[in-house]
PDB file of N, CA and C in Angstrom:
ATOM      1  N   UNK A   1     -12.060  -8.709  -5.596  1.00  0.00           N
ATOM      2  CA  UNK A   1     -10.901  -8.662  -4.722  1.00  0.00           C
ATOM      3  C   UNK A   1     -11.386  -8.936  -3.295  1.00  0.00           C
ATOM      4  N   UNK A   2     -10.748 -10.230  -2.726  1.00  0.00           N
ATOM      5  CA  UNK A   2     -11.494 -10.480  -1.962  1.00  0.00           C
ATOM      6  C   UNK A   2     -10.441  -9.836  -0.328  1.00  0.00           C
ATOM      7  N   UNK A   3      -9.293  -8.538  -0.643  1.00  0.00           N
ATOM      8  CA  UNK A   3      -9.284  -8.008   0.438  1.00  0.00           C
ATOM      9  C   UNK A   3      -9.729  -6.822   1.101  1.00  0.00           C
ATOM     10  N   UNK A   4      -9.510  -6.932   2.499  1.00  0.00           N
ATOM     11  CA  UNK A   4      -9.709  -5.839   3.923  1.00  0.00           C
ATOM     12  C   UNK A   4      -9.352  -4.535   3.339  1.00  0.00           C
ATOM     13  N   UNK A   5     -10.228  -3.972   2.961  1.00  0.00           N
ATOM     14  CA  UNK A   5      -9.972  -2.634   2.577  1.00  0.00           C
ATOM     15  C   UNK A   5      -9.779  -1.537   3.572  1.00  0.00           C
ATOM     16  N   UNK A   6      -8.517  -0.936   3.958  1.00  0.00           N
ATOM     17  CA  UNK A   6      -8.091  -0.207   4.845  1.00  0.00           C
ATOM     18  C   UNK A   6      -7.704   0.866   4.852  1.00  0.00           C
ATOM     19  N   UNK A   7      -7.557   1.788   5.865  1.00  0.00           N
ATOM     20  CA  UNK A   7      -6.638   3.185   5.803  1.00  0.00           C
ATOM     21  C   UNK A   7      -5.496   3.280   5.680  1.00  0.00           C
ATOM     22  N   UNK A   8      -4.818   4.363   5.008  1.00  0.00           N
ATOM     23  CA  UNK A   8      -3.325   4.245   5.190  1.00  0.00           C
ATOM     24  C   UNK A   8      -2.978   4.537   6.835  1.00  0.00           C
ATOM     25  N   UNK A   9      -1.617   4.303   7.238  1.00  0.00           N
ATOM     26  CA  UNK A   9      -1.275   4.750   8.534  1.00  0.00           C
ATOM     27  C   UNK A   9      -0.150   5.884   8.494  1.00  0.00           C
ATOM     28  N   UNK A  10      -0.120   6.407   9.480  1.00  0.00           N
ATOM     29  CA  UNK A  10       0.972   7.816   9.668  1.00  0.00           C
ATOM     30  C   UNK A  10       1.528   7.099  10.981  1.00  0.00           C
ATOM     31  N   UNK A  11       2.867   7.434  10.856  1.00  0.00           N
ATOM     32  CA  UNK A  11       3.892   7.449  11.742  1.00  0.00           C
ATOM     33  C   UNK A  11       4.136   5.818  11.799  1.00  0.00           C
ATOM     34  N   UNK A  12       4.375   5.219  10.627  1.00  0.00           N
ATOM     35  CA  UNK A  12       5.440   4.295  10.306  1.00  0.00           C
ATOM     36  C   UNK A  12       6.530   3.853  11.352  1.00  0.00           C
ATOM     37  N   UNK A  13       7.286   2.974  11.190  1.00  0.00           N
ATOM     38  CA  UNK A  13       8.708   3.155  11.987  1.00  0.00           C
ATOM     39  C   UNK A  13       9.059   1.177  11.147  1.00  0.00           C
ATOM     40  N   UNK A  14      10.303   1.374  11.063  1.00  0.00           N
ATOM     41  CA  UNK A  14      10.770   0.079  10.160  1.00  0.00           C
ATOM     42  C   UNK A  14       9.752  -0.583   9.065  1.00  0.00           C
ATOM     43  N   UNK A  15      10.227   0.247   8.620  1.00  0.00           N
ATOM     44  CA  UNK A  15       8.834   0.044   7.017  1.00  0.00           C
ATOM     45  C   UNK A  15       9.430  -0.308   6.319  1.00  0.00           C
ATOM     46  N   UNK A  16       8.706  -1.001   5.796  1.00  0.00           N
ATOM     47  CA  UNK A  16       9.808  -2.530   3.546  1.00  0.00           C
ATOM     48  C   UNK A  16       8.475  -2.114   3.273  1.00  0.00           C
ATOM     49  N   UNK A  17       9.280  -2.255   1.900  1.00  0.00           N
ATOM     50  CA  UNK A  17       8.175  -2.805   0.349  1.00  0.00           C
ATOM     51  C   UNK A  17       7.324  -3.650   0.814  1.00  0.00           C
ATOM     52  N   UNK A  18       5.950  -3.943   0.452  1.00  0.00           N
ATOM     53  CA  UNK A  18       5.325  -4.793   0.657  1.00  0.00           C
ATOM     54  C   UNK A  18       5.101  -5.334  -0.711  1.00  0.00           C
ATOM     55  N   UNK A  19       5.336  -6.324  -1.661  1.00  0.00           N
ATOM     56  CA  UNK A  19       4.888  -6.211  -3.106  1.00  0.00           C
ATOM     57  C   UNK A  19       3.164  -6.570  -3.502  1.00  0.00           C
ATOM     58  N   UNK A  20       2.617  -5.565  -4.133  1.00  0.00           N
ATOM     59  CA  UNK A  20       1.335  -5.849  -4.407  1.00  0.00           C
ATOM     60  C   UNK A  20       0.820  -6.765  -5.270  1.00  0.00           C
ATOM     61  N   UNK A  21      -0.208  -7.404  -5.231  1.00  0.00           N
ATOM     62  CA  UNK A  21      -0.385  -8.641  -5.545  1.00  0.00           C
ATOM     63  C   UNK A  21      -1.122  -8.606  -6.795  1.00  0.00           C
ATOM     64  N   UNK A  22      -2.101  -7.618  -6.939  1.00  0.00           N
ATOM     65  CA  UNK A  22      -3.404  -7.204  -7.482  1.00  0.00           C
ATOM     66  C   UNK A  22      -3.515  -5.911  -7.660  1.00  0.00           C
ATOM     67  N   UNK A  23      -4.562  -5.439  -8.454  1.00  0.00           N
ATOM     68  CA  UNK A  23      -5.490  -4.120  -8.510  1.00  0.00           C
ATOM     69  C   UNK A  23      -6.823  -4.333  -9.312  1.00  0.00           C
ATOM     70  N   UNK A  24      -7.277  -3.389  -9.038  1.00  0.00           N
ATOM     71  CA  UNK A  24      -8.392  -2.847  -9.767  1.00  0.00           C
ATOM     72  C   UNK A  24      -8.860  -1.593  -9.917  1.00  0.00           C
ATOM     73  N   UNK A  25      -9.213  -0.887 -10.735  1.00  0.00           N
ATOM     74  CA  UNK A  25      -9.559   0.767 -11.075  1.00  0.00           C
ATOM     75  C   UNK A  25     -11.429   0.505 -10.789  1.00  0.00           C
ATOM     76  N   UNK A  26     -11.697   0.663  -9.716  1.00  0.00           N
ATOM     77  CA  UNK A  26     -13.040   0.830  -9.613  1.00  0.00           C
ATOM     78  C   UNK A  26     -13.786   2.260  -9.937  1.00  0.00           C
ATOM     79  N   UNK A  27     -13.237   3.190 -10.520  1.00  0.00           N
ATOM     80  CA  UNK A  27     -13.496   4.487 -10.868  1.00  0.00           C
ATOM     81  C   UNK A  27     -12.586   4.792 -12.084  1.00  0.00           C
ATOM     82  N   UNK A  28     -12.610   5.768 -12.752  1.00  0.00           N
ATOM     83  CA  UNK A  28     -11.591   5.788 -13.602  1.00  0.00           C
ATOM     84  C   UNK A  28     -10.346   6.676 -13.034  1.00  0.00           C
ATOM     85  N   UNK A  29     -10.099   7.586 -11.942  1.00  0.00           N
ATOM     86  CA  UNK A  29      -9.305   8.252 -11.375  1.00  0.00           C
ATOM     87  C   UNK A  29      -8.724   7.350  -9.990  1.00  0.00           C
ATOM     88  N   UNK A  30      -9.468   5.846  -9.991  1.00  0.00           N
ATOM     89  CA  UNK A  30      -9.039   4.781  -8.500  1.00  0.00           C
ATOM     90  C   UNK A  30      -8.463   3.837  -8.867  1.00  0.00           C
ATOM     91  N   UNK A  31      -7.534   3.648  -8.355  1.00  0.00           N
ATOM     92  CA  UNK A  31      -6.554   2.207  -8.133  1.00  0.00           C
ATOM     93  C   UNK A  31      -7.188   1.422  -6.927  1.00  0.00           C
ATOM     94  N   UNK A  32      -7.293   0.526  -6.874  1.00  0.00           N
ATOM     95  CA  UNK A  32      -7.591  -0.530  -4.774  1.00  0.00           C
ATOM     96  C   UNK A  32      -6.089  -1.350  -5.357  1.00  0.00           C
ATOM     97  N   UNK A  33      -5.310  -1.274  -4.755  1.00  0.00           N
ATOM     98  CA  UNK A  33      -3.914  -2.341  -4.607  1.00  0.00           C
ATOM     99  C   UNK A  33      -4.378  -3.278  -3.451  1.00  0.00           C
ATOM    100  N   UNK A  34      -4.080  -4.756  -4.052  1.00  0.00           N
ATOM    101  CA  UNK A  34      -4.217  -5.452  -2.873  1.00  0.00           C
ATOM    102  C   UNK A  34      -2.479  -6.161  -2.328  1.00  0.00           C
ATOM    103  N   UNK A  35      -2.208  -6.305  -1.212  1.00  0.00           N
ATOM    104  CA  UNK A  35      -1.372  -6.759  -0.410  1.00  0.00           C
ATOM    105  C   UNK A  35      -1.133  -7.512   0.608  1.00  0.00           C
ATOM    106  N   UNK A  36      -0.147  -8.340   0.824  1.00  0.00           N
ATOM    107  CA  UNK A  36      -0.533  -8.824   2.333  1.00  0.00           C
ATOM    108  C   UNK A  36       0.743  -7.736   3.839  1.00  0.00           C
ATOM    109  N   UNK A  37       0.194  -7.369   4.723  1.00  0.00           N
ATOM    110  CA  UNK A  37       0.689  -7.005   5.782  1.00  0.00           C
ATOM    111  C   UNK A  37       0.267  -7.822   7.066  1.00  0.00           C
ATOM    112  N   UNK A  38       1.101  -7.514   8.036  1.00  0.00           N
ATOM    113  CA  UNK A  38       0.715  -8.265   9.438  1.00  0.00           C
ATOM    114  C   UNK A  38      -0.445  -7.830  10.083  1.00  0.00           C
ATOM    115  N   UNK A  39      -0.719  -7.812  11.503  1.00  0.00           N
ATOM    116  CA  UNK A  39      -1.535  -7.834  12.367  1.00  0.00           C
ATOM    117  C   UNK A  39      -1.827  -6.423  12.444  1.00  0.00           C
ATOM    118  N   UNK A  40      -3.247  -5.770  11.937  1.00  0.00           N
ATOM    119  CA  UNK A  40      -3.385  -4.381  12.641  1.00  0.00           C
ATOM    120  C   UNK A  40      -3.014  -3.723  13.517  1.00  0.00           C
ATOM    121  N   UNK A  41      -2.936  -4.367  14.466  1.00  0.00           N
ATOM    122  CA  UNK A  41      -2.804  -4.309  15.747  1.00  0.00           C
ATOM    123  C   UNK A  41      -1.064  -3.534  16.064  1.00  0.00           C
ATOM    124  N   UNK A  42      -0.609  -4.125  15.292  1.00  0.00           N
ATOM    125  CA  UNK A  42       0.776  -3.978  15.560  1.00  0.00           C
ATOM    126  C   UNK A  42       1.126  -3.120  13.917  1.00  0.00           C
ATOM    127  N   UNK A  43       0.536  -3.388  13.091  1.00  0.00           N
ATOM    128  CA  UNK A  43       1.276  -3.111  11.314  1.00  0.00           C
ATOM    129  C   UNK A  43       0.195  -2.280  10.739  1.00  0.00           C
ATOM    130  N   UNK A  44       0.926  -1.285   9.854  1.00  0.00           N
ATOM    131  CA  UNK A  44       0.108  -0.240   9.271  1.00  0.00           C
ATOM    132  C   UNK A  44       0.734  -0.307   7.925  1.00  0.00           C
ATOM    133  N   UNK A  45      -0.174   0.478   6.959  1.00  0.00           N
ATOM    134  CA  UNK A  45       0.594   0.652   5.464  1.00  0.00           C
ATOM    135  C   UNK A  45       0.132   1.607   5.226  1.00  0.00           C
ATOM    136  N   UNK A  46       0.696   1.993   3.834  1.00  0.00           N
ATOM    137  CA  UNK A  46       0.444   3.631   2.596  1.00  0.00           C
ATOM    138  C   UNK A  46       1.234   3.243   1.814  1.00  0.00           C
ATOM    139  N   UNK A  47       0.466   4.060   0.557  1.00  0.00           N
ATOM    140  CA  UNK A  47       1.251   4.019  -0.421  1.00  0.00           C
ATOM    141  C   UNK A  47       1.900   4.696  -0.937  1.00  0.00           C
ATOM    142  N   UNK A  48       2.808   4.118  -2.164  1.00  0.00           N
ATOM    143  CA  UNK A  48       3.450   6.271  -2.660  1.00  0.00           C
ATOM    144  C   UNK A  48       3.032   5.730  -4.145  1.00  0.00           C
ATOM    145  N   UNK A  49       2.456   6.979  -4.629  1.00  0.00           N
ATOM    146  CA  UNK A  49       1.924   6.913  -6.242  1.00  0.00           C
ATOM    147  C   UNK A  49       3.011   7.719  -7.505  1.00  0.00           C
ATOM    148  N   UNK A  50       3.391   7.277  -8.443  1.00  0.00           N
ATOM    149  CA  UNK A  50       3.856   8.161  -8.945  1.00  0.00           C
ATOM    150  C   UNK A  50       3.259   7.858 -10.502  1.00  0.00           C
ATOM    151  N   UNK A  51       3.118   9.029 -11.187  1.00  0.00           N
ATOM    152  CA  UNK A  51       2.125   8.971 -12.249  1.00  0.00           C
ATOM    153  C   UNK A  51       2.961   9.818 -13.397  1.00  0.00           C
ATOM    154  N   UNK A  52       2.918   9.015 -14.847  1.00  0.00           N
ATOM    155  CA  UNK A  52       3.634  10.031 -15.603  1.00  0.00           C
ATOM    156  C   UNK A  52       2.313   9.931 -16.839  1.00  0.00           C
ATOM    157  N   UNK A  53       2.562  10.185 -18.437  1.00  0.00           N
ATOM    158  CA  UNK A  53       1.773  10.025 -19.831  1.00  0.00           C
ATOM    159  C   UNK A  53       1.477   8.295 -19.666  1.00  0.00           C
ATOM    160  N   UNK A  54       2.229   7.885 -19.452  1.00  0.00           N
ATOM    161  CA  UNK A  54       2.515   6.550 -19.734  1.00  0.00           C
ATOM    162  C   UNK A  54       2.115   4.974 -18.977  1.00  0.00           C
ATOM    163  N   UNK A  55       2.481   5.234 -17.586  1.00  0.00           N
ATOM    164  CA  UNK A  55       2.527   4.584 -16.677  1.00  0.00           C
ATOM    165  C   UNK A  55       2.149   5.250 -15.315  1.00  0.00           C
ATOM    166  N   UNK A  56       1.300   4.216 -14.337  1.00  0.00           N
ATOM    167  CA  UNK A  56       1.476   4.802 -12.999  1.00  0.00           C
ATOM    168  C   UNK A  56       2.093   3.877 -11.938  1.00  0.00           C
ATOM    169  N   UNK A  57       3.031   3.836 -11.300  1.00  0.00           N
ATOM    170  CA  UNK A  57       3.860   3.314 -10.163  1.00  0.00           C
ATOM    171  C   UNK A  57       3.176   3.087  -8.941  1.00  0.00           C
ATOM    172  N   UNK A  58       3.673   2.313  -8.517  1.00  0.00           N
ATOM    173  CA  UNK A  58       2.602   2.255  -6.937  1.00  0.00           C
ATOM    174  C   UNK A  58       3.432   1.142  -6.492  1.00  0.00           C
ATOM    175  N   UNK A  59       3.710   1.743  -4.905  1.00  0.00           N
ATOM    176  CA  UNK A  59       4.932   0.995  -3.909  1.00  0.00           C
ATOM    177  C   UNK A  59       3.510   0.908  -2.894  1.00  0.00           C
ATOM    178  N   UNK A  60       3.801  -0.310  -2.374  1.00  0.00           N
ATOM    179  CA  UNK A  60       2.802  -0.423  -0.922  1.00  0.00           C
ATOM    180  C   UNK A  60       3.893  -0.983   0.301  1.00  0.00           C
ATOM    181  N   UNK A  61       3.889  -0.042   1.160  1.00  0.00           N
ATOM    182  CA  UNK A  61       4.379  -0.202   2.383  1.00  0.00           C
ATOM    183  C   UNK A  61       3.936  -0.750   3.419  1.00  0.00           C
ATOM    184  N   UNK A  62       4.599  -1.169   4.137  1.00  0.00           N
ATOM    185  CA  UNK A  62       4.011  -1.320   5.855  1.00  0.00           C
ATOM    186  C   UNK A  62       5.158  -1.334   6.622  1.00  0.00           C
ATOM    187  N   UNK A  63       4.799  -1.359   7.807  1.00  0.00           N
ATOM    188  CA  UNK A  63       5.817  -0.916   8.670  1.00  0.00           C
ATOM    189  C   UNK A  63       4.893  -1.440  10.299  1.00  0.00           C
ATOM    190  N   UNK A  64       5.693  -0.953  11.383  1.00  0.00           N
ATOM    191  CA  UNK A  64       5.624  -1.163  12.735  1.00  0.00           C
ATOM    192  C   UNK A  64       4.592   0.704  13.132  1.00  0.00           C
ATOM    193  N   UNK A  65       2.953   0.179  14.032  1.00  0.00           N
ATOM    194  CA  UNK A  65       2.592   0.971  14.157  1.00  0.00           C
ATOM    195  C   UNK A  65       3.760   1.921  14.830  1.00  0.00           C
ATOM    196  N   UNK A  66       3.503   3.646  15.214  1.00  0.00           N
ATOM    197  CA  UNK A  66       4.481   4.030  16.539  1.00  0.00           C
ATOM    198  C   UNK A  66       4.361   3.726  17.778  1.00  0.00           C
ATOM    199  N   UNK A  67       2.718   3.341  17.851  1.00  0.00           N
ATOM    200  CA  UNK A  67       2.200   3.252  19.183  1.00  0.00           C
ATOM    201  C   UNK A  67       2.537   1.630  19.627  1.00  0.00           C
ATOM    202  N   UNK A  68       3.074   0.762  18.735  1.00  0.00           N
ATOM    203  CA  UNK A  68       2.957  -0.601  18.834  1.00  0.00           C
ATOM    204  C   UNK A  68       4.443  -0.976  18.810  1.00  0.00           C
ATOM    205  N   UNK A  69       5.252  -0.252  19.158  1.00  0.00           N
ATOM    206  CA  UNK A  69       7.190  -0.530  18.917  1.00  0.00           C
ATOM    207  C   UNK A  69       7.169  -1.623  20.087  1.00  0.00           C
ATOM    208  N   UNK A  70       6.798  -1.460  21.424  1.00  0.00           N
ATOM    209  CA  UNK A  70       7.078  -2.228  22.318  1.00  0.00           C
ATOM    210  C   UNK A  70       6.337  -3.104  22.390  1.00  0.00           C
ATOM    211  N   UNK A  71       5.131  -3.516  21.850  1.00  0.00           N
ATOM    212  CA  UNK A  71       4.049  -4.584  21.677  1.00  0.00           C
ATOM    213  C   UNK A  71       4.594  -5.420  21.205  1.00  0.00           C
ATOM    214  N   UNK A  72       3.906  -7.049  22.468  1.00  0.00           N
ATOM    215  CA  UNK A  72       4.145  -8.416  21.565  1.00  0.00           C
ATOM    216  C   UNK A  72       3.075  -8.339  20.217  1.00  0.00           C
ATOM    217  N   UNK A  73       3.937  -9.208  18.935  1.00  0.00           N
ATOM    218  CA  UNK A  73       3.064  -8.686  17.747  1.00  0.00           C
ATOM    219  C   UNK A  73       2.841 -10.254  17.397  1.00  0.00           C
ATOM    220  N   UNK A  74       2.107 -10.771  16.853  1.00  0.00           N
ATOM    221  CA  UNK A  74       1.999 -12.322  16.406  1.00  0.00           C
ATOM    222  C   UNK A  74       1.987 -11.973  14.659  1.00  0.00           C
ATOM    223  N   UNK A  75       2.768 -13.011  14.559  1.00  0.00           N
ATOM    224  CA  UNK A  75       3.213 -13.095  13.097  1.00  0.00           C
ATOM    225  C   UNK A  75       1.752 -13.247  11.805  1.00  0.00           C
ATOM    226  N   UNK A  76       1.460 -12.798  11.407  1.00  0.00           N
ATOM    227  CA  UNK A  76      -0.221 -13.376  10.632  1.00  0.00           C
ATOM    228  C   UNK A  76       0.149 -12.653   9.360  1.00  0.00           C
ATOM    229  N   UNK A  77      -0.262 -12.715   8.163  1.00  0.00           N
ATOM    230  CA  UNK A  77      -0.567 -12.665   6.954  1.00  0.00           C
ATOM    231  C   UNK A  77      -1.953 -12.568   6.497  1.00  0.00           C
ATOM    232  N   UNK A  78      -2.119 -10.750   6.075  1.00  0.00           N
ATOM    233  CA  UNK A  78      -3.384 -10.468   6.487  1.00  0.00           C
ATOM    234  C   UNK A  78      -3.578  -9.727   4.988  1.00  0.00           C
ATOM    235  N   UNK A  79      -4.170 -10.212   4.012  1.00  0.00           N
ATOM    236  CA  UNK A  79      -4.727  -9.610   2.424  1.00  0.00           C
ATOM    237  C   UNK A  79      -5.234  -8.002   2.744  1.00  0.00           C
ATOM    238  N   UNK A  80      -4.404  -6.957   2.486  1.00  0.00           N
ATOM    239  CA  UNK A  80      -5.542  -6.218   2.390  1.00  0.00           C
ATOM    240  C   UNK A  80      -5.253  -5.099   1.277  1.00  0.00           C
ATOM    241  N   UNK A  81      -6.310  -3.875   1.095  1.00  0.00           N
ATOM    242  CA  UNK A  81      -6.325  -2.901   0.090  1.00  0.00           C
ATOM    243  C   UNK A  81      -6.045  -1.800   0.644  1.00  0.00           C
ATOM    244  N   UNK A  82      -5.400  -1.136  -0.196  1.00  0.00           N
ATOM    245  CA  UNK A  82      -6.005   0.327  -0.596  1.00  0.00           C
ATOM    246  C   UNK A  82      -6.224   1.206  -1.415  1.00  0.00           C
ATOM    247  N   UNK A  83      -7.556   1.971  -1.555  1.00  0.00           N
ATOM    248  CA  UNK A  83      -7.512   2.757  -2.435  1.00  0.00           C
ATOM    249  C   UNK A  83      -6.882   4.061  -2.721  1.00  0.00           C
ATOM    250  N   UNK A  84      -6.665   3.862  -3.730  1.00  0.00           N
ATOM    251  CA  UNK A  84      -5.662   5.345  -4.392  1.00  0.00           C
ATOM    252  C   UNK A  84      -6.309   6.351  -5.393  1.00  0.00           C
ATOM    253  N   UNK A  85      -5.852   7.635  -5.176  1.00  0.00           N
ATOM    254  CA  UNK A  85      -6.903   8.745  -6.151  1.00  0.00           C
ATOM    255  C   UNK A  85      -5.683   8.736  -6.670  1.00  0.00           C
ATOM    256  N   UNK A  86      -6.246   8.586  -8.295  1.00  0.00           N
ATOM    257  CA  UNK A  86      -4.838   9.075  -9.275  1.00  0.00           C
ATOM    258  C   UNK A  86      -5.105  10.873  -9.841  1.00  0.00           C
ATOM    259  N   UNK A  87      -4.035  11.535 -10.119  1.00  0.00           N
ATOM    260  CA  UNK A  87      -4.238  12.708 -10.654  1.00  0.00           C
ATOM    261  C   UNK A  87      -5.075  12.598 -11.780  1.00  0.00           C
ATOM    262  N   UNK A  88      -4.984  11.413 -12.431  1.00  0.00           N
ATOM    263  CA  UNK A  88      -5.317  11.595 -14.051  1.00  0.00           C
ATOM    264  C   UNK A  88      -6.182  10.579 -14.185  1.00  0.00           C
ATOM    265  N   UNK A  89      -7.339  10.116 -14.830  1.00  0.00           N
ATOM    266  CA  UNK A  89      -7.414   8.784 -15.448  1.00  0.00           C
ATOM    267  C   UNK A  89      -6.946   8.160 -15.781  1.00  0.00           C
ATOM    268  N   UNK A  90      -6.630   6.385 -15.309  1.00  0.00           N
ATOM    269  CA  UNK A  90      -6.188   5.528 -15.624  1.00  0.00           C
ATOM    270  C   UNK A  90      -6.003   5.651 -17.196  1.00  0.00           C
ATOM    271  N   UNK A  91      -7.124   5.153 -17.727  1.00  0.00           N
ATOM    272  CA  UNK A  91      -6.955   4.818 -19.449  1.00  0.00           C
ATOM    273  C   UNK A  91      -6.662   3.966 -19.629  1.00  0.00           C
ATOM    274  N   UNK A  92      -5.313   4.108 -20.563  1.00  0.00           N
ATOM    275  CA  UNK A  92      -4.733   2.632 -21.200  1.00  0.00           C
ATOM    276  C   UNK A  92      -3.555   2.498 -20.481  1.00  0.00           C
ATOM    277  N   UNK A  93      -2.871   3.828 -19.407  1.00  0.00           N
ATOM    278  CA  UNK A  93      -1.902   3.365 -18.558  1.00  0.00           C
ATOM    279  C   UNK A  93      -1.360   2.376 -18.026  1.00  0.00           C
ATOM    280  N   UNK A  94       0.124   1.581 -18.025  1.00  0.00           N
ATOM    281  CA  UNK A  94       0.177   0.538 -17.406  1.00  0.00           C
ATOM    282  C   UNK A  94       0.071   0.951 -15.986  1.00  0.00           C
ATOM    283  N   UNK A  95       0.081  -0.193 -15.006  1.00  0.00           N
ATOM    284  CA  UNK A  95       0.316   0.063 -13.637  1.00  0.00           C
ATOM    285  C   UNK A  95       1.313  -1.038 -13.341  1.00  0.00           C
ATOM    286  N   UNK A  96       2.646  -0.481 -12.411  1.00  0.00           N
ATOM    287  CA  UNK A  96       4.019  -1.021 -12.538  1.00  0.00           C
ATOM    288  C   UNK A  96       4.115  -0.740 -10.497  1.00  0.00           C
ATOM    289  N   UNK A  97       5.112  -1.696 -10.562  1.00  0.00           N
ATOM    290  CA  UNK A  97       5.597  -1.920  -9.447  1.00  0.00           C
ATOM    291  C   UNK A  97       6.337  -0.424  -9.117  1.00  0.00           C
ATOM    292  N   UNK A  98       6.502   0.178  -7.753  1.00  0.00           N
ATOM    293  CA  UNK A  98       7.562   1.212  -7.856  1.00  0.00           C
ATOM    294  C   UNK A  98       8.333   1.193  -6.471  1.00  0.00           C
ATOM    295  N   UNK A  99       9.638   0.515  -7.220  1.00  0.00           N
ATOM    296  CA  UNK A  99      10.656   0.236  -6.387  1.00  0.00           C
ATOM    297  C   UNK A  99      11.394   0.612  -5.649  1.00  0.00           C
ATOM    298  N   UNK A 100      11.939   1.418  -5.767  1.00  0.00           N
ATOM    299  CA  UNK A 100      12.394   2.882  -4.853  1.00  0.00           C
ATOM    300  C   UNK A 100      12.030   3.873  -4.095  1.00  0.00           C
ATOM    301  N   UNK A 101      11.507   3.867  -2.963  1.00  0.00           N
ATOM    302  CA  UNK A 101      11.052   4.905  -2.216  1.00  0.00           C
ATOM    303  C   UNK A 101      11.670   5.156  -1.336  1.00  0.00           C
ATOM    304  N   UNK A 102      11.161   6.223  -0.314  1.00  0.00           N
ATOM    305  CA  UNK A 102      11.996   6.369   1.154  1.00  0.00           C
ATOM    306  C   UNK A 102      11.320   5.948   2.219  1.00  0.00           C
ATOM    307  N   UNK A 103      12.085   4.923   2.591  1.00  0.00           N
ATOM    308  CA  UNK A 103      11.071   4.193   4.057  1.00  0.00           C
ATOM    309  C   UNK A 103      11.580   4.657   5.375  1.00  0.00           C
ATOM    310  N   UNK A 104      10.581   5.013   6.767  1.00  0.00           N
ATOM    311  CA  UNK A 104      11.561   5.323   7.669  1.00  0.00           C
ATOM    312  C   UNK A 104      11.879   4.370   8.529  1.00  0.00           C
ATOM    313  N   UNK A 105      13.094   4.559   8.651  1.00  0.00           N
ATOM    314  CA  UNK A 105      14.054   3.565   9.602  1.00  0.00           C
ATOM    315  C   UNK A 105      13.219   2.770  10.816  1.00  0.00           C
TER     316      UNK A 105
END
């Protein structure tokens, strides 16, 4: 996976779905989701995990840093990851898109 493996960010503000492109379980309890988001500088992401017997869900977000609302932002398309601790071992679990979350405004 040839993306920027990054931190999630706190304090969001106009955050969408980002749809993930990729994964890989580099551990048996790790997901890395890869995605594209904008400019660091200006764009942050996280994810939300949800895990049942069966399947595990995974929404990747991004949004407008807080500190960056009034910043000129340049438009760029930027690959990157993150890794996720699952409660459980992967296994034979699928891993599914998860469509529904709560983004903040």
């Amino acid at each position: 996976m040839n993306a920027a493996l990054v931190q999630p960010t706190r304090n969001l503000v106009s955050e969408h779905l980002s749809s993930w492109v990729d994964y890989t379980s580099p551990a048996p309890t790790q997901l890395q989701v890869a995605f594209y988001t904008g400019n660091p500088a200006c764009y942050g992401v996280r994810a939300v995990v949800q895990e049942d017997a069966m399947e595990v869900r995974v929404a990747t977000v991004s949004g407008t840093r807080s500190d960056a609302v009034n910043s000129a932002c340049t438009q760029e398309a930027r690959l990157v990851s993150l890794l996720l601790e699952l409660e459980e071992p992967l296994g034979e679990r699928e891993v599914q898109p998860l469509t529904e979350v709560e983004l903040a405004p």
